[in-house]
N, C-alpha and C. Protein backbone atom coordinates (compact mmCIF):
# COMPACT_ATOMS: atom_id res chain seq x y z
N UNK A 1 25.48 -13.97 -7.67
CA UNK A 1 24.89 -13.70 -6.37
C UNK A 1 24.58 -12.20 -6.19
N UNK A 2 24.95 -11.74 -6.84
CA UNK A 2 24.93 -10.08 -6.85
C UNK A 2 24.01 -9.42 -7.26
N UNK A 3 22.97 -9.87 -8.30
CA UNK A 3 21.76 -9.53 -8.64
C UNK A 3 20.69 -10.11 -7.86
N UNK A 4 20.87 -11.09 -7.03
CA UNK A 4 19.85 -11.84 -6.38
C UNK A 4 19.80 -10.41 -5.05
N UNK A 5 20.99 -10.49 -4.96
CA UNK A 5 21.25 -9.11 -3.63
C UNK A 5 20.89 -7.76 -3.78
N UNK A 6 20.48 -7.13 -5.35
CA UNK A 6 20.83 -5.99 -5.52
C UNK A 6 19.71 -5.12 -5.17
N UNK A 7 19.40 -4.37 -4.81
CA UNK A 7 18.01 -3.67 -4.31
C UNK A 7 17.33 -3.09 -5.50
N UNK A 8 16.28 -3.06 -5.32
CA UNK A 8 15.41 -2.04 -6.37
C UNK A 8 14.88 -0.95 -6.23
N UNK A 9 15.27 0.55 -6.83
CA UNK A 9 15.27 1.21 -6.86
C UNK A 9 13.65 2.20 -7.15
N UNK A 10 13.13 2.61 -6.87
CA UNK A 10 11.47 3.50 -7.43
C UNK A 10 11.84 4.97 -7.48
N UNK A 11 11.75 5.31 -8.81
CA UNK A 11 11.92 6.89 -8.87
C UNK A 11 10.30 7.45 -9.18
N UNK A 12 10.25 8.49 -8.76
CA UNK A 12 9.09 9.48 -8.75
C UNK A 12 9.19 10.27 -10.25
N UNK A 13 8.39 9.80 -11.36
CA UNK A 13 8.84 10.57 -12.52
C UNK A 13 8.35 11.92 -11.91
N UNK A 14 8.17 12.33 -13.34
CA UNK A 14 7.32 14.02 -13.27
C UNK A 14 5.71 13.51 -13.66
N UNK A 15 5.30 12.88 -13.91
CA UNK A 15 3.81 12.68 -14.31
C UNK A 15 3.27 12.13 -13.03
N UNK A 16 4.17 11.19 -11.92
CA UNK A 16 3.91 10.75 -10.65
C UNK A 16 3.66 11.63 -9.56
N UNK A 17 4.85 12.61 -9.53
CA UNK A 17 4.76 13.49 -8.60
C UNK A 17 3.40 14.16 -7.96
N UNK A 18 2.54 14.97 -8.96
CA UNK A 18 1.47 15.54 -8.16
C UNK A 18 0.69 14.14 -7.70
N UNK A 19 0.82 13.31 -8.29
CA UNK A 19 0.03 12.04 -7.35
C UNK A 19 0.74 11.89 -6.08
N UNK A 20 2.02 11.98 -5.92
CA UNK A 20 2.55 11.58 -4.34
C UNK A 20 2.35 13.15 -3.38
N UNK A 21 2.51 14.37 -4.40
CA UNK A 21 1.75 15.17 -3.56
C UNK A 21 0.67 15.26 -2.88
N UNK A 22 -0.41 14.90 -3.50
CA UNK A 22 -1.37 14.75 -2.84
C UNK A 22 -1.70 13.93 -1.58
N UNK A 23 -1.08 12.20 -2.36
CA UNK A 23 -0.87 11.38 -0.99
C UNK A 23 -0.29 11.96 0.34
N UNK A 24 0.75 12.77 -0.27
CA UNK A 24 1.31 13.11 1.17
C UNK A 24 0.42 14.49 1.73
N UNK A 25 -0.43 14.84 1.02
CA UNK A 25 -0.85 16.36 1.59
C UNK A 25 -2.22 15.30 2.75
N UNK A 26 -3.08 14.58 1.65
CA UNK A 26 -4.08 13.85 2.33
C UNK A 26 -3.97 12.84 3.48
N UNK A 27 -2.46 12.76 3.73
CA UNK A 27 -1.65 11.44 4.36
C UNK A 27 -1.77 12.34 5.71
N UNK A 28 -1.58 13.65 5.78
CA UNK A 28 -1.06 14.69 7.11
C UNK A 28 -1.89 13.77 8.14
N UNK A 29 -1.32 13.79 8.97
CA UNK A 29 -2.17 12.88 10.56
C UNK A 29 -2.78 12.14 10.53
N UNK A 30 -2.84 11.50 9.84
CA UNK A 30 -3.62 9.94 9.94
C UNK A 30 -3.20 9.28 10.69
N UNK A 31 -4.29 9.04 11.24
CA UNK A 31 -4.30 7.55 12.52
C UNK A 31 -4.10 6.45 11.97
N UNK A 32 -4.60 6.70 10.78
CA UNK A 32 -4.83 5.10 10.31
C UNK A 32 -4.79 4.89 8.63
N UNK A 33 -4.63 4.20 7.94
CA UNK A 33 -4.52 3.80 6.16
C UNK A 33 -5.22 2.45 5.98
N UNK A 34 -6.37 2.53 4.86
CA UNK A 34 -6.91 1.26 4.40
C UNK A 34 -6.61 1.20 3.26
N UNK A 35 -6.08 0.40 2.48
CA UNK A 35 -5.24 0.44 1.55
C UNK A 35 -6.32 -0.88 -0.03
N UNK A 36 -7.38 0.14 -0.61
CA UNK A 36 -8.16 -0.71 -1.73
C UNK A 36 -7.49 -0.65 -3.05
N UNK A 37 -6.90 -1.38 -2.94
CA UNK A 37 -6.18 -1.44 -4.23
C UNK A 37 -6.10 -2.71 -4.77
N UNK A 38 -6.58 -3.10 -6.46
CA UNK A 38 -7.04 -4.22 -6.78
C UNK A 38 -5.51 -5.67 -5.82
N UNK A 39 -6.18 -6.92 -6.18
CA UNK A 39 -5.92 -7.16 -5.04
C UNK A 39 -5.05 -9.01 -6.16
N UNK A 40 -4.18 -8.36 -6.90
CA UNK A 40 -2.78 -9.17 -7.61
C UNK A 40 -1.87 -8.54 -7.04
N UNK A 41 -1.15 -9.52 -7.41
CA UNK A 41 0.72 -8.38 -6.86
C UNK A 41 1.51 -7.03 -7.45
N UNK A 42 0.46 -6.67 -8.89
CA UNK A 42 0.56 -5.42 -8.84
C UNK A 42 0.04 -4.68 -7.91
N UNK A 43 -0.97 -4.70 -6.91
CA UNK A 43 -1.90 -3.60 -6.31
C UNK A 43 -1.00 -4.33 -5.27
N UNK A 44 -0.77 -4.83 -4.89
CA UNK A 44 0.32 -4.88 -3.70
C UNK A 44 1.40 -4.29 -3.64
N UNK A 45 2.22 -3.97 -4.71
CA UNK A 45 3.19 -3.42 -4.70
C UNK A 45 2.85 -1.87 -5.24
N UNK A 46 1.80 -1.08 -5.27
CA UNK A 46 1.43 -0.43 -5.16
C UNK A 46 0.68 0.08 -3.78
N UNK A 47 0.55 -1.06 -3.29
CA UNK A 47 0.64 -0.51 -1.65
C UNK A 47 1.89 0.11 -0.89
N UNK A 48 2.39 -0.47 -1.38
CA UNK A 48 4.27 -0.28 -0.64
C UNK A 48 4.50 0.85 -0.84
N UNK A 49 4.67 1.42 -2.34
CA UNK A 49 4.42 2.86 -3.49
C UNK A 49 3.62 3.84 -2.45
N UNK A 50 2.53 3.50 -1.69
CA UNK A 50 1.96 4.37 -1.21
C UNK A 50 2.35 4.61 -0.05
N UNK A 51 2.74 3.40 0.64
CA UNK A 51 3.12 3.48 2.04
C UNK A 51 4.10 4.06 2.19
N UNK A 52 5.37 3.80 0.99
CA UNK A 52 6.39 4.86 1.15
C UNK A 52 6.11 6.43 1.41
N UNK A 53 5.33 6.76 0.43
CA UNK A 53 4.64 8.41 0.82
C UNK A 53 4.15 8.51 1.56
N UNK A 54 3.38 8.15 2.10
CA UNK A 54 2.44 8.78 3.55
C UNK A 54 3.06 7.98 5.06
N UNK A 55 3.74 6.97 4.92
CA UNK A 55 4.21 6.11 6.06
C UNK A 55 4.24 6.79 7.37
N UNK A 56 5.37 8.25 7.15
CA UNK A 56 6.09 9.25 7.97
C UNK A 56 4.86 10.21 8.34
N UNK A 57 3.22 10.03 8.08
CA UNK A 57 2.34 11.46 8.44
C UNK A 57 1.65 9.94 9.12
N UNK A 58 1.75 8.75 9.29
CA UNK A 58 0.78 7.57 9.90
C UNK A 58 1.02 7.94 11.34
N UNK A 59 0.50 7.72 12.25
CA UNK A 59 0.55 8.06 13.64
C UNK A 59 1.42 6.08 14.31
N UNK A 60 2.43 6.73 14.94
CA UNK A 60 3.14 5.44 15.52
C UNK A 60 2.57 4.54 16.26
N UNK A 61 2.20 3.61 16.65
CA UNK A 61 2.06 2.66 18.11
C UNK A 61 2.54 1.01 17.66
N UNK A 62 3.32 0.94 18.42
CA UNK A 62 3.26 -0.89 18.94
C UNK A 62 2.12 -1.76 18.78
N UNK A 63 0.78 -0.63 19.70
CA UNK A 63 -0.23 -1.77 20.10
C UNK A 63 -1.51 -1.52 18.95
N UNK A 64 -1.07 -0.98 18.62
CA UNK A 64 -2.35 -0.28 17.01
C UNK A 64 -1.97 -0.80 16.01
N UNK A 65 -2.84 -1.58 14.93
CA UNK A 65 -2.37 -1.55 13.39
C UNK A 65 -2.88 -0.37 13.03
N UNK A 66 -1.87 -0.21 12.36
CA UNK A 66 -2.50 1.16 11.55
C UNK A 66 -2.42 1.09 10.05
N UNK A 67 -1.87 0.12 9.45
CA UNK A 67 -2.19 -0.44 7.98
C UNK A 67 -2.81 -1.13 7.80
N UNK A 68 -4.01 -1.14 6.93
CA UNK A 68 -4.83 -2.65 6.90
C UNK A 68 -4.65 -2.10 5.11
N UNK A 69 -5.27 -3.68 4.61
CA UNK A 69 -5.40 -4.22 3.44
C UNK A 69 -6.96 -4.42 3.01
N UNK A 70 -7.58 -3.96 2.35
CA UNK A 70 -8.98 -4.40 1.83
C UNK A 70 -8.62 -5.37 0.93
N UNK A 71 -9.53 -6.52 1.25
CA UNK A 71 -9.27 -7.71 0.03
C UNK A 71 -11.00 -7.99 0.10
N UNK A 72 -10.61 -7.92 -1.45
CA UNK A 72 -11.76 -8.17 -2.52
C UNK A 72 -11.47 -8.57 -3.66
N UNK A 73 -13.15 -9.09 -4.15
CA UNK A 73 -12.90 -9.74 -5.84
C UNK A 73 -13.89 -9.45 -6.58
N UNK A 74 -14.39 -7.88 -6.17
CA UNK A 74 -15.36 -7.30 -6.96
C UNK A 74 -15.71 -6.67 -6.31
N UNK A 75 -16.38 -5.11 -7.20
CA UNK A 75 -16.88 -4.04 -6.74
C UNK A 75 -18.16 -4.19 -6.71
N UNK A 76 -18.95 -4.84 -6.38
CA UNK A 76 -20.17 -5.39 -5.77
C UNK A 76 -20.19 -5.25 -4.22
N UNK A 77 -21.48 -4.21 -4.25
CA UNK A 77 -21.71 -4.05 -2.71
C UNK A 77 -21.65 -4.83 -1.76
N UNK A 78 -21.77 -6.23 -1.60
CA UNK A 78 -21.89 -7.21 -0.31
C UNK A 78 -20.01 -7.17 -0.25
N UNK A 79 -19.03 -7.45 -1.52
CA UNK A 79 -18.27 -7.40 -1.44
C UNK A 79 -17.35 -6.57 -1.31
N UNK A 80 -17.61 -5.28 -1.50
CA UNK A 80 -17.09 -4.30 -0.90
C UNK A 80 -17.76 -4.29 0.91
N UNK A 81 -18.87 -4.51 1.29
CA UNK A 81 -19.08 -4.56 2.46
C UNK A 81 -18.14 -5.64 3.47
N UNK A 82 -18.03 -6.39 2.51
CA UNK A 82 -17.34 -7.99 3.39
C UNK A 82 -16.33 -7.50 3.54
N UNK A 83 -15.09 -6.63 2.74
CA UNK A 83 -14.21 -6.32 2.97
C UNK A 83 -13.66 -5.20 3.74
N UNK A 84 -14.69 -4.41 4.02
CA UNK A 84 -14.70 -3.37 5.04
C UNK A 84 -14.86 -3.91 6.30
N UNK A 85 -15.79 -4.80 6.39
CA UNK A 85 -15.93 -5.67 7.94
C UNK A 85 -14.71 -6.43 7.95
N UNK A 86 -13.79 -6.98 7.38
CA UNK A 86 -12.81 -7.61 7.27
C UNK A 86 -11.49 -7.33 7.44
N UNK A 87 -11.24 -5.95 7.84
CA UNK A 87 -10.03 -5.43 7.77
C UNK A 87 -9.44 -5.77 9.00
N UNK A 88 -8.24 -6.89 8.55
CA UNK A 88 -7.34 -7.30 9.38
C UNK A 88 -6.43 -7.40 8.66
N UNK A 89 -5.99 -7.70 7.59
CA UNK A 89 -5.05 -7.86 6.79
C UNK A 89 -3.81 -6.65 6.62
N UNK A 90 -2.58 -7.01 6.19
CA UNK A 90 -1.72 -6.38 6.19
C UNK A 90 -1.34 -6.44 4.46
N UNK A 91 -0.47 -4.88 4.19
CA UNK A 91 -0.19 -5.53 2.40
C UNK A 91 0.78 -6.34 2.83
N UNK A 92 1.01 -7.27 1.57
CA UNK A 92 2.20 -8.76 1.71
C UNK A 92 3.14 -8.29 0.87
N UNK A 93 4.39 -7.99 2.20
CA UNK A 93 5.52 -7.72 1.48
C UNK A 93 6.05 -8.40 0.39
N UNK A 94 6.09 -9.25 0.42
CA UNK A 94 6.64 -10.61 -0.34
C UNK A 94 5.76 -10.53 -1.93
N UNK A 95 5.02 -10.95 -1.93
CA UNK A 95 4.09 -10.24 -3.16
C UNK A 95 4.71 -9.28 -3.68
N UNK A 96 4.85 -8.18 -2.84
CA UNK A 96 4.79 -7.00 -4.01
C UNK A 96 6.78 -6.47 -4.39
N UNK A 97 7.50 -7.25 -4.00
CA UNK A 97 8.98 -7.30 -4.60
C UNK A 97 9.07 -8.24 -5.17
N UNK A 98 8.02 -9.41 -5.41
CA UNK A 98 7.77 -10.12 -6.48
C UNK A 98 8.14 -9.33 -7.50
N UNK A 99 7.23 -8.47 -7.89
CA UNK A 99 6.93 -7.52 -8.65
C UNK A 99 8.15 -6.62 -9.23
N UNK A 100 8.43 -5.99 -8.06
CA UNK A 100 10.04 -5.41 -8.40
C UNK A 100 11.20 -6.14 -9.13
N UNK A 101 10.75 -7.40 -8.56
CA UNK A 101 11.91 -9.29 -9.05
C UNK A 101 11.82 -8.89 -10.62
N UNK A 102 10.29 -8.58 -11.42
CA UNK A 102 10.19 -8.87 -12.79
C UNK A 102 10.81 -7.49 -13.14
């Protein structure tokens, strides 16, 4: 029962770091995060990865989403358009500690 319980851990190597620098430099005051990242339960759990870094510069509210999810299934313009008109989605927690599970 103890491994089913045990948390999973994400360290920031040294080759990661200037990438979360940046996130967090580009993250400063944002109202808002759209989050295009291919769209399996790796790029989900690479949402999380990101959300951890910039989460704390997102601007707070109750009555605002301020995370959305782009979902797509190709970098084809109508479909990149469909998914920009489409942003309601949230990343899926569940999905992406899938991920952590393996």
């Amino acid at each position: 029962m103890i491994l089913f319980d045990a948390p999973t851990i994400r360290n920031c190597d040294g080759r990661a770091r200037p990438v979360a620098k940046h996130l967090q430099m580009c993250s400063n005051n944002i109202d808002f995060i759209v989050l295009w990242l291919d769209c399996v339960k790796e790029g989900e759990n690479i949402c999380f990865e990101v959300l951890d870094i910039c989460k704390k510069n997102i601007m707070k509210s109750k009555k605002v989403q301020r995370v959305y999810r782009a979902k797509f299934s190709s970098i084809a313009n109508k479909d990149i358009v469909t998914a920009f008109e489409g942003l309601k989605y949230e990343p899926n927690y569940n999905e992406a500690i899938s991920v952590d599970a393996r």
